[in-house]
Protein backbone atom coordinates (compact mmCIF):
# COMPACT_ATOMS: atom_id res chain seq x y z
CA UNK A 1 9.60 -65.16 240.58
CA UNK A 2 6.51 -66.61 239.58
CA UNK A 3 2.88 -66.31 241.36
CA UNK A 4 0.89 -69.87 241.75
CA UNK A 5 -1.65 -69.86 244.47
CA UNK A 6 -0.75 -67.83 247.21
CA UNK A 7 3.37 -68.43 247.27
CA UNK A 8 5.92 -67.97 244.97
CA UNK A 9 8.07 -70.51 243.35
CA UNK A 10 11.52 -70.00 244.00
CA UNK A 11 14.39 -69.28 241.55
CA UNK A 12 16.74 -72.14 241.98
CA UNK A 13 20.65 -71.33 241.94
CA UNK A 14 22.64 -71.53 238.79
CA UNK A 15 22.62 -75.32 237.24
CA UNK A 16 26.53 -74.52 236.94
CA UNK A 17 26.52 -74.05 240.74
CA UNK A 18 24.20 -76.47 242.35
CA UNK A 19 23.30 -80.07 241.87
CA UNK A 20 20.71 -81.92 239.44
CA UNK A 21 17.96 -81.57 241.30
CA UNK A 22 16.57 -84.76 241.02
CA UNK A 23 12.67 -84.59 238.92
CA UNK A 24 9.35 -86.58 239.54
CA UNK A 25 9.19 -90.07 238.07
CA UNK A 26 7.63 -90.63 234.80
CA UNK A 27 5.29 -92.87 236.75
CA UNK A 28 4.02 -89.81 238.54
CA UNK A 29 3.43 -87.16 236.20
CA UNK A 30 0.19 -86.91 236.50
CA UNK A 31 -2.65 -87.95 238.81
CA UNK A 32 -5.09 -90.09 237.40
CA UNK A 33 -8.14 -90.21 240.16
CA UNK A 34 -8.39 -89.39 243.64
CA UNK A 35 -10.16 -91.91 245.76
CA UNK A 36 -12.11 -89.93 248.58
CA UNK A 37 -13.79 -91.58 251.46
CA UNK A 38 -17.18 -90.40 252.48
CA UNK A 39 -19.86 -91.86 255.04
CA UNK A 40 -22.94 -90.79 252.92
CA UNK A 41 -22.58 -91.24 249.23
CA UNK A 42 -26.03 -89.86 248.54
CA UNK A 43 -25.26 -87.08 250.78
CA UNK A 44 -22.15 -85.92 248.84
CA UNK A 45 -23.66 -86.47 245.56
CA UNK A 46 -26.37 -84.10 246.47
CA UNK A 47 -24.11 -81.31 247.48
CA UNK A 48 -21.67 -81.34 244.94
CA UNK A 49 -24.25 -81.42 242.27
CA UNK A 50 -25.91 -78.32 244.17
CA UNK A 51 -22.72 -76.86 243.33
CA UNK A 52 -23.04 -77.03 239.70
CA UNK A 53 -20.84 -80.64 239.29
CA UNK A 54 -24.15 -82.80 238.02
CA UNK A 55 -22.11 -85.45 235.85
CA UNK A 56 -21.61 -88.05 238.73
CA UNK A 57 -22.04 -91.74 237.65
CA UNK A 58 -23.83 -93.73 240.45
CA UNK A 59 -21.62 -97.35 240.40
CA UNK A 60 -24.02 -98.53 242.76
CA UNK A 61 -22.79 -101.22 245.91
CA UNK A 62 -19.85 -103.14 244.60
CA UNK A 63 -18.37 -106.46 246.38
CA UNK A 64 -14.19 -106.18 245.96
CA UNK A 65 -12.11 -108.96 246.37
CA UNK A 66 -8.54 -108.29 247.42
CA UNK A 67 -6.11 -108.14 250.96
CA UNK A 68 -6.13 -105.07 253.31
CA UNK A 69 -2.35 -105.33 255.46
CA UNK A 70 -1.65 -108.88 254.15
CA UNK A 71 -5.00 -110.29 254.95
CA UNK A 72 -7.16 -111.45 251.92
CA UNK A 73 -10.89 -110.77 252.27
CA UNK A 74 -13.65 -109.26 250.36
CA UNK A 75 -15.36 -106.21 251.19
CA UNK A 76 -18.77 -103.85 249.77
CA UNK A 77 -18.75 -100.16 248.72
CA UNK A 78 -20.69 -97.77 247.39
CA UNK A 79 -19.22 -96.48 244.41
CA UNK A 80 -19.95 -93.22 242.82
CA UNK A 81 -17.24 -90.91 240.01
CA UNK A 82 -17.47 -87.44 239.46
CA UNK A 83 -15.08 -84.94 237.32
CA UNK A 84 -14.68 -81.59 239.40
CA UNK A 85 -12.96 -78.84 237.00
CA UNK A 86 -10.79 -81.38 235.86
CA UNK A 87 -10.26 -84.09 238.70
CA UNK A 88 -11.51 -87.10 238.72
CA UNK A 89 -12.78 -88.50 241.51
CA UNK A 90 -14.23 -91.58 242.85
CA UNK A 91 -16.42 -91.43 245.86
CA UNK A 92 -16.05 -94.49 247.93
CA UNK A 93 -18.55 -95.62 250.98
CA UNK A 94 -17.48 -98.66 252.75
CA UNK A 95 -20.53 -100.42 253.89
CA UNK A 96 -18.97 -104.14 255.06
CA UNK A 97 -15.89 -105.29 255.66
CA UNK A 98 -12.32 -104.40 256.88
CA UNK A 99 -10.66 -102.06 254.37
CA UNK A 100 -8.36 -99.21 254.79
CA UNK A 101 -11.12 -96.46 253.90
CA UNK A 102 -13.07 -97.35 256.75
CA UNK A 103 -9.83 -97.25 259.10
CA UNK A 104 -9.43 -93.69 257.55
CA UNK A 105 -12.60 -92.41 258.12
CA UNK A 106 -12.44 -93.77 261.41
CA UNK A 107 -9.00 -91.56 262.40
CA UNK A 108 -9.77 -88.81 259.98
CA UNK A 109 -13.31 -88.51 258.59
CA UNK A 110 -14.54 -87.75 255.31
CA UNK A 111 -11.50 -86.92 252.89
CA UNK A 112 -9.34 -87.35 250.20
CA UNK A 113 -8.17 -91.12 251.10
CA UNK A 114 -5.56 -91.43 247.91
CA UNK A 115 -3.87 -90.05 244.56
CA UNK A 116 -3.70 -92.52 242.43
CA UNK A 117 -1.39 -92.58 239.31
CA UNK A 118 -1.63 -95.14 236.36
CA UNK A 119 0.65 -97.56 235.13
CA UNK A 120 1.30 -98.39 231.54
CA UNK A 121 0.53 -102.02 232.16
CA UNK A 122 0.83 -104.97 234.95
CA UNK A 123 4.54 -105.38 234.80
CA UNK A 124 5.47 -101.39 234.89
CA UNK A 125 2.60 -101.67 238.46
CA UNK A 126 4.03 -104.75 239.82
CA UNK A 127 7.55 -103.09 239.01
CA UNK A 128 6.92 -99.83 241.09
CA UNK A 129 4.90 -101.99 244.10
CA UNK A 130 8.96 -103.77 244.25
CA UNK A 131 10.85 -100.87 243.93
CA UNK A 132 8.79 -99.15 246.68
CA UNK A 133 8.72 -102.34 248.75
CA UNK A 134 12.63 -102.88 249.55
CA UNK A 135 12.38 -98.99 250.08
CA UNK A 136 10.21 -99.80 253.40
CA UNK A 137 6.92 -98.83 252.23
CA UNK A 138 4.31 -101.63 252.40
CA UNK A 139 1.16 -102.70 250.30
CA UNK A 140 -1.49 -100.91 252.60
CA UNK A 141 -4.45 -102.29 250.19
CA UNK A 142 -4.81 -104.30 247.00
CA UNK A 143 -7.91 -105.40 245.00
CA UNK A 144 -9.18 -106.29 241.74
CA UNK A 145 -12.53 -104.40 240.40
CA UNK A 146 -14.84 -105.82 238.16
CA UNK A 147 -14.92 -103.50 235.01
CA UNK A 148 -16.87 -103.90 231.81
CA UNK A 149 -13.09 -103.78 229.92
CA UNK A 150 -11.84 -106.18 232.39
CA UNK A 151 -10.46 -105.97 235.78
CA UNK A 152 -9.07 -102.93 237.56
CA UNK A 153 -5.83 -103.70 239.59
CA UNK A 154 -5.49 -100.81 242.44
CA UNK A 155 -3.06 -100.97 244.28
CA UNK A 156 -2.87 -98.53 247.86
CA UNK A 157 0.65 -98.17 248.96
CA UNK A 158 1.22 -97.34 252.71
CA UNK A 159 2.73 -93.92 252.72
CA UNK A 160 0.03 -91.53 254.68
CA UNK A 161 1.90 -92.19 258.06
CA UNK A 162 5.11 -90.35 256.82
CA UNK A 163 3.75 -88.71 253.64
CA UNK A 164 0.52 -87.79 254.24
CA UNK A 165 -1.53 -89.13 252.03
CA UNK A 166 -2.14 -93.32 250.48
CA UNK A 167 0.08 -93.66 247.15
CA UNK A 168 -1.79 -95.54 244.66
CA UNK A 169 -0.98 -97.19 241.38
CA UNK A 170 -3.49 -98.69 239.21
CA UNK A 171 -3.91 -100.38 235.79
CA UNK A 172 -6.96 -101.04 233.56
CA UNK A 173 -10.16 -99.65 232.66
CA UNK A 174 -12.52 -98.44 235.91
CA UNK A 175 -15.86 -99.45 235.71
CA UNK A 176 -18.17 -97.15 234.86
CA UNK A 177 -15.80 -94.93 232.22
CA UNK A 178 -16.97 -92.54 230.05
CA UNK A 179 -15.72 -92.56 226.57
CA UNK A 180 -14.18 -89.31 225.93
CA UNK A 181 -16.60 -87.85 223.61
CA UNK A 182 -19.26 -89.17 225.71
CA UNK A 183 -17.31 -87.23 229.06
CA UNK A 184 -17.02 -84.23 227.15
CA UNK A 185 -20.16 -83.84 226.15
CA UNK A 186 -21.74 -84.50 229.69
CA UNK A 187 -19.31 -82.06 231.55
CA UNK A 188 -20.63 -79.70 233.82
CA UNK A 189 -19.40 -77.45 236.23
CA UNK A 190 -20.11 -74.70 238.54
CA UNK A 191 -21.83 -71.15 237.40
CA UNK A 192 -18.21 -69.96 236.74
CA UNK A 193 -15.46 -71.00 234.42
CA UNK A 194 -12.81 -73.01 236.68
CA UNK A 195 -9.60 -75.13 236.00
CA UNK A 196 -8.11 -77.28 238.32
CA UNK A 197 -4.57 -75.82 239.53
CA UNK A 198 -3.47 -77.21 242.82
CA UNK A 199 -3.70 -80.23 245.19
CA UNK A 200 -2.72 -79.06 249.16
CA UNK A 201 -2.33 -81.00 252.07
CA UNK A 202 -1.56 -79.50 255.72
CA UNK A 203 1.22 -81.01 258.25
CA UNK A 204 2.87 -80.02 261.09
CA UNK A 205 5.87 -79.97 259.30
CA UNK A 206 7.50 -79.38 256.09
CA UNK A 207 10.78 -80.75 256.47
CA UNK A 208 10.26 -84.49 257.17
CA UNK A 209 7.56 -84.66 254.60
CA UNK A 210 10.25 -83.50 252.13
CA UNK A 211 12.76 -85.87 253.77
CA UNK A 212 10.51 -89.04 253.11
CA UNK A 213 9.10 -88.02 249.65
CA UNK A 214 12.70 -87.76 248.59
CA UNK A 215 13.51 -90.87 250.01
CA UNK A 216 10.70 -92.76 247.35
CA UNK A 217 12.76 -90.79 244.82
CA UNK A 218 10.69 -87.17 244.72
CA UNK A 219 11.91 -84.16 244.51
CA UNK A 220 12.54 -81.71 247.43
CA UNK A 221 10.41 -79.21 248.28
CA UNK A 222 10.87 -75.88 247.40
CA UNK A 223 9.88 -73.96 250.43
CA UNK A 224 8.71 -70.29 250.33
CA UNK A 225 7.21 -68.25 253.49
CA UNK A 226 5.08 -65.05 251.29
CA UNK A 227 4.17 -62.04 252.77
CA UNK A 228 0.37 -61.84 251.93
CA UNK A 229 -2.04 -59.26 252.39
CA UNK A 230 -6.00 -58.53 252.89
CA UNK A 231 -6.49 -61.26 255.21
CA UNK A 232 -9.61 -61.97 256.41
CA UNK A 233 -10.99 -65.22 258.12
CA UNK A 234 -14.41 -66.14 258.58
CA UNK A 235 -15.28 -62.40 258.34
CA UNK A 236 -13.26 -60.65 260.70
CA UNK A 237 -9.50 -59.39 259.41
CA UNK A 238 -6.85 -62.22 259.42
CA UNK A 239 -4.08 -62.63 261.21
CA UNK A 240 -2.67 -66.11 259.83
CA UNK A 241 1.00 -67.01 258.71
CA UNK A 242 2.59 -70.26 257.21
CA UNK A 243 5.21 -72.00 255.64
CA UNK A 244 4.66 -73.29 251.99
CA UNK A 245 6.56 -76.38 249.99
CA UNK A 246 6.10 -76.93 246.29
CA UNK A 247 6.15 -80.16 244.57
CA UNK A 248 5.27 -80.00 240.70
CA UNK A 249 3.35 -83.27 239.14
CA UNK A 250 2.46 -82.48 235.09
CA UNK A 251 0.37 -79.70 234.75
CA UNK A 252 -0.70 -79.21 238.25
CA UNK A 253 1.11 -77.23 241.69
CA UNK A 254 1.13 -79.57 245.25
CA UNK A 255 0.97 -76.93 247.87
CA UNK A 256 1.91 -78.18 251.27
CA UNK A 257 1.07 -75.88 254.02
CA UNK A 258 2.94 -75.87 257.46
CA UNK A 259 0.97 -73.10 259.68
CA UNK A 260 3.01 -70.59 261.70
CA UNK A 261 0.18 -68.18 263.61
CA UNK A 262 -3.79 -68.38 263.70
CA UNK A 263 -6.54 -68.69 264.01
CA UNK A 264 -6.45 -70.03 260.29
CA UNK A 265 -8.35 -72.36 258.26
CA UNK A 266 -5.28 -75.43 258.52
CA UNK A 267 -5.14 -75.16 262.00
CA UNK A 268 -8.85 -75.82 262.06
CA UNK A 269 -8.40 -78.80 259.27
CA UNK A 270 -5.74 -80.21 261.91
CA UNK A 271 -7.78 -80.26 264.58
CA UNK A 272 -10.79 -81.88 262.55
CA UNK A 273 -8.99 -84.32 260.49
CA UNK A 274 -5.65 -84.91 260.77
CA UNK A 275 -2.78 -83.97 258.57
CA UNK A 276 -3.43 -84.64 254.86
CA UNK A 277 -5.36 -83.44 251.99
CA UNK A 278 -6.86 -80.41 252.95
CA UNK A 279 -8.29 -78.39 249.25
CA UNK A 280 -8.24 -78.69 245.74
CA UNK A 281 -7.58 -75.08 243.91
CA UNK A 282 -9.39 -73.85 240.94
CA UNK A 283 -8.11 -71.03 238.93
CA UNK A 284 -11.07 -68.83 237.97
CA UNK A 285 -11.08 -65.24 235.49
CA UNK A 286 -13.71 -63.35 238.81
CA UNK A 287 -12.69 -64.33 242.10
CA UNK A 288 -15.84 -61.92 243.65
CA UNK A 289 -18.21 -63.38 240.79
CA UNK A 290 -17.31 -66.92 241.79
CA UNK A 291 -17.50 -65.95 245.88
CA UNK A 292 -20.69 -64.65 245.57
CA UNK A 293 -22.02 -67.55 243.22
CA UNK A 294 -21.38 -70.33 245.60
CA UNK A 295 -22.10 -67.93 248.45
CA UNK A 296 -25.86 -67.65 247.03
CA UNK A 297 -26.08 -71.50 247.35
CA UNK A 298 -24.82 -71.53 251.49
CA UNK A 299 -21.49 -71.95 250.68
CA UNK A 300 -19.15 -68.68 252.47
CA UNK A 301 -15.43 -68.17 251.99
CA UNK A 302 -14.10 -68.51 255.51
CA UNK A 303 -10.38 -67.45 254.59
CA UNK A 304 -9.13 -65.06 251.89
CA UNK A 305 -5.98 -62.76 251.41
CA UNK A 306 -4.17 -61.78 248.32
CA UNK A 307 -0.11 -61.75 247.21
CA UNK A 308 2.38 -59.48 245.26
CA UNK A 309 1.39 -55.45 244.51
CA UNK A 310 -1.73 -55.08 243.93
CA UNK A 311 -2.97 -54.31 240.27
CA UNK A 312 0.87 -55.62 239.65
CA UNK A 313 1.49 -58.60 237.22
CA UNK A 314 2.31 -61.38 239.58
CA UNK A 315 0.07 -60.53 242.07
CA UNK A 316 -3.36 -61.76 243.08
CA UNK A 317 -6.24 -63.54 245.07
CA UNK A 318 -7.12 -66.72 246.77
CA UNK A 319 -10.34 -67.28 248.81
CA UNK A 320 -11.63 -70.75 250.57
CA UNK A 321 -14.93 -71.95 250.28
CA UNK A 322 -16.19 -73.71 252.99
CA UNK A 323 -16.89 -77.19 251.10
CA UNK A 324 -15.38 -79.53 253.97
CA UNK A 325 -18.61 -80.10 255.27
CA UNK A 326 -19.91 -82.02 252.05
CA UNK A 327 -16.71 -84.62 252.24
CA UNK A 328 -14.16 -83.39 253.87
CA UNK A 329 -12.27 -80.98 251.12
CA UNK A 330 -12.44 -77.71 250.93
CA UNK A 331 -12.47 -75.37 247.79
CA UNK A 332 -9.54 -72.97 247.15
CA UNK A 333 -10.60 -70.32 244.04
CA UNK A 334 -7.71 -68.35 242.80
CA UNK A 335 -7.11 -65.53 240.70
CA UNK A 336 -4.10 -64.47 239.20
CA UNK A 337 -2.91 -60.36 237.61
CA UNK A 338 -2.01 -61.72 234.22
């Protein structure tokens, strides 16, 4: 078995004795942008560039035409991108209007609001809107963005009821892009070398997740419950326990996290927020030297633990840095015994 995170991915049986597993759609391969609802864009500008993440491109107010449940409308945001270790990520404040990131920070707060995934043109996004449609799941949110290239098309699919988190699909250029060379050389990060590794989200759980995620044509989860080790939580030793599911989209791990015993971190994100998109994970070469970096800025880790035998390959770290207050995400570093 393998170590990612804090669980292991488990060895499936045979191929000669078990079933295709069925594989994530081409279509979803890879996340394009998260869109992440906040109340005060200055606010969480401010923090994250505290944190070392200074290439943020202020889109100023924005006035979006488009239908939110059926009903066509227009509504105004502040607008605001950001690339985090890897992720991009548009920061979104609604400031008039009825859209479905103010219902979300109304029933959640600040947070990850969607993953959106790109489609290779109109007809491949009007295509998957179809196929999803006569599977039950409705357009939650539509608009078109006014972009230098041309329009963007988003589209928000209404999944987070069962699944936790808004599907969307988009197509065109958003406003604001870098050009590559141009994104490269602006790229910052924080005062430690990190890679973005995971997306997790916390629910009650696992099983009907899986269920409806299959349903839209995902595959299962693999489920593992690790023994883990050196737990501590804000401080005092740990004594936390949880179920973990593992969904695989490109290059980067889903974690889903259904907690078994606390006082624990997802407990407290259920209480707070909801179930949904609780961290984003960032692989890092010192897991102390990044701990104390942030934690010389105000930011503590309020949960850690480790996996496997120590000093073993296979083994290692995770910690949580308490970044939910600046947006409603927290940071996961992890380290890994190559």
């Amino acid at each position: 078995m393998k170590a990612h995170g804090f669980g292991w991915v488990v060895l499936g049986l045979a191929a000669s004795a078990a079933p295709a597993a069925a594989e994530t759609p081409e279509l979803y391969r890879q996340v394009a942008s998260v869109h992440w609802a906040v109340r005060d864009l200055e606010a969480t500008k401010a923090a994250w560039s505290r944190l070392g993440f200074r290439a943020v491109r202020d889109l100023g107010e924005m006035t979006v035409a488009g239908s939110f449940r059926g009903r066509s409308g227009t509504t105004r945001l502040r607008v605001a991108t950001a690339r985090l270790a890897g992720l991009d990520v548009v920061w979104l404040q609604p400031v008039e209007g009825q859209n479905a990131l103010a219902e979300f920070l109304a029933r959640h707060g600040e947070g990850v609001f969607s993953l959106n995934y790109r489609a290779a043109d109109l007809d491949a996004l009007e295509a998957e809107v179809s196929r999803l449609s006569a599977l039950g799941v409705g357009v939650l949110q539509r608009a078109e963005v006014p972009s230098g290239a041309g329009a963007l098309t988003i589209v928000h699919m209404d999944t987070e009821p069962q699944g936790k988190y808004v599907l969307g699909l988009v197509h065109g250029t958003p406003p604001g892009a870098a050009a590559p060379a141009e994104a490269a050389a602006t790229a910052e990060g924080p005062p430690f070398p990190a890679k973005l590794s995971q997306y997790a989200l916390v629910v009650e759980s696992l099983q009907p997740v899986s269920d409806y995620w299959m349903r839209l044509g995902f595959p299962a989860m693999d489920v593992t419950h690790p023994a883990l080790s050196e737990l501590r939580y804000h401080g005092e030793p740990g004594r936390f326990d949880q179920k973990l599911g593992w969904h695989r989209h490109g290059t980067v791990t889903w974690e889903w996290i259904e907690p078994l015993q606390g006082p624990t971190v997802y407990r407290d994100f259920l209480k707070a927020h909801g179930e949904g998109f609780h961290h984003i994970a960032f692989d890092v070469p010192d897991i102390d030297a990044a701990a104390r970096a942030w934690g010389a800025l105000g930011v503590p880790i309020v949960q850690s633990g480790a996996w496997g035998e120590k000093g073993k390959p296979g083994s290692g770290r995770f910690a949580y840095a308490d970044t939910d207050a600046i947006g409603g995400v927290t940071v996961e570093l992890l380290w890994n015994q190559r």
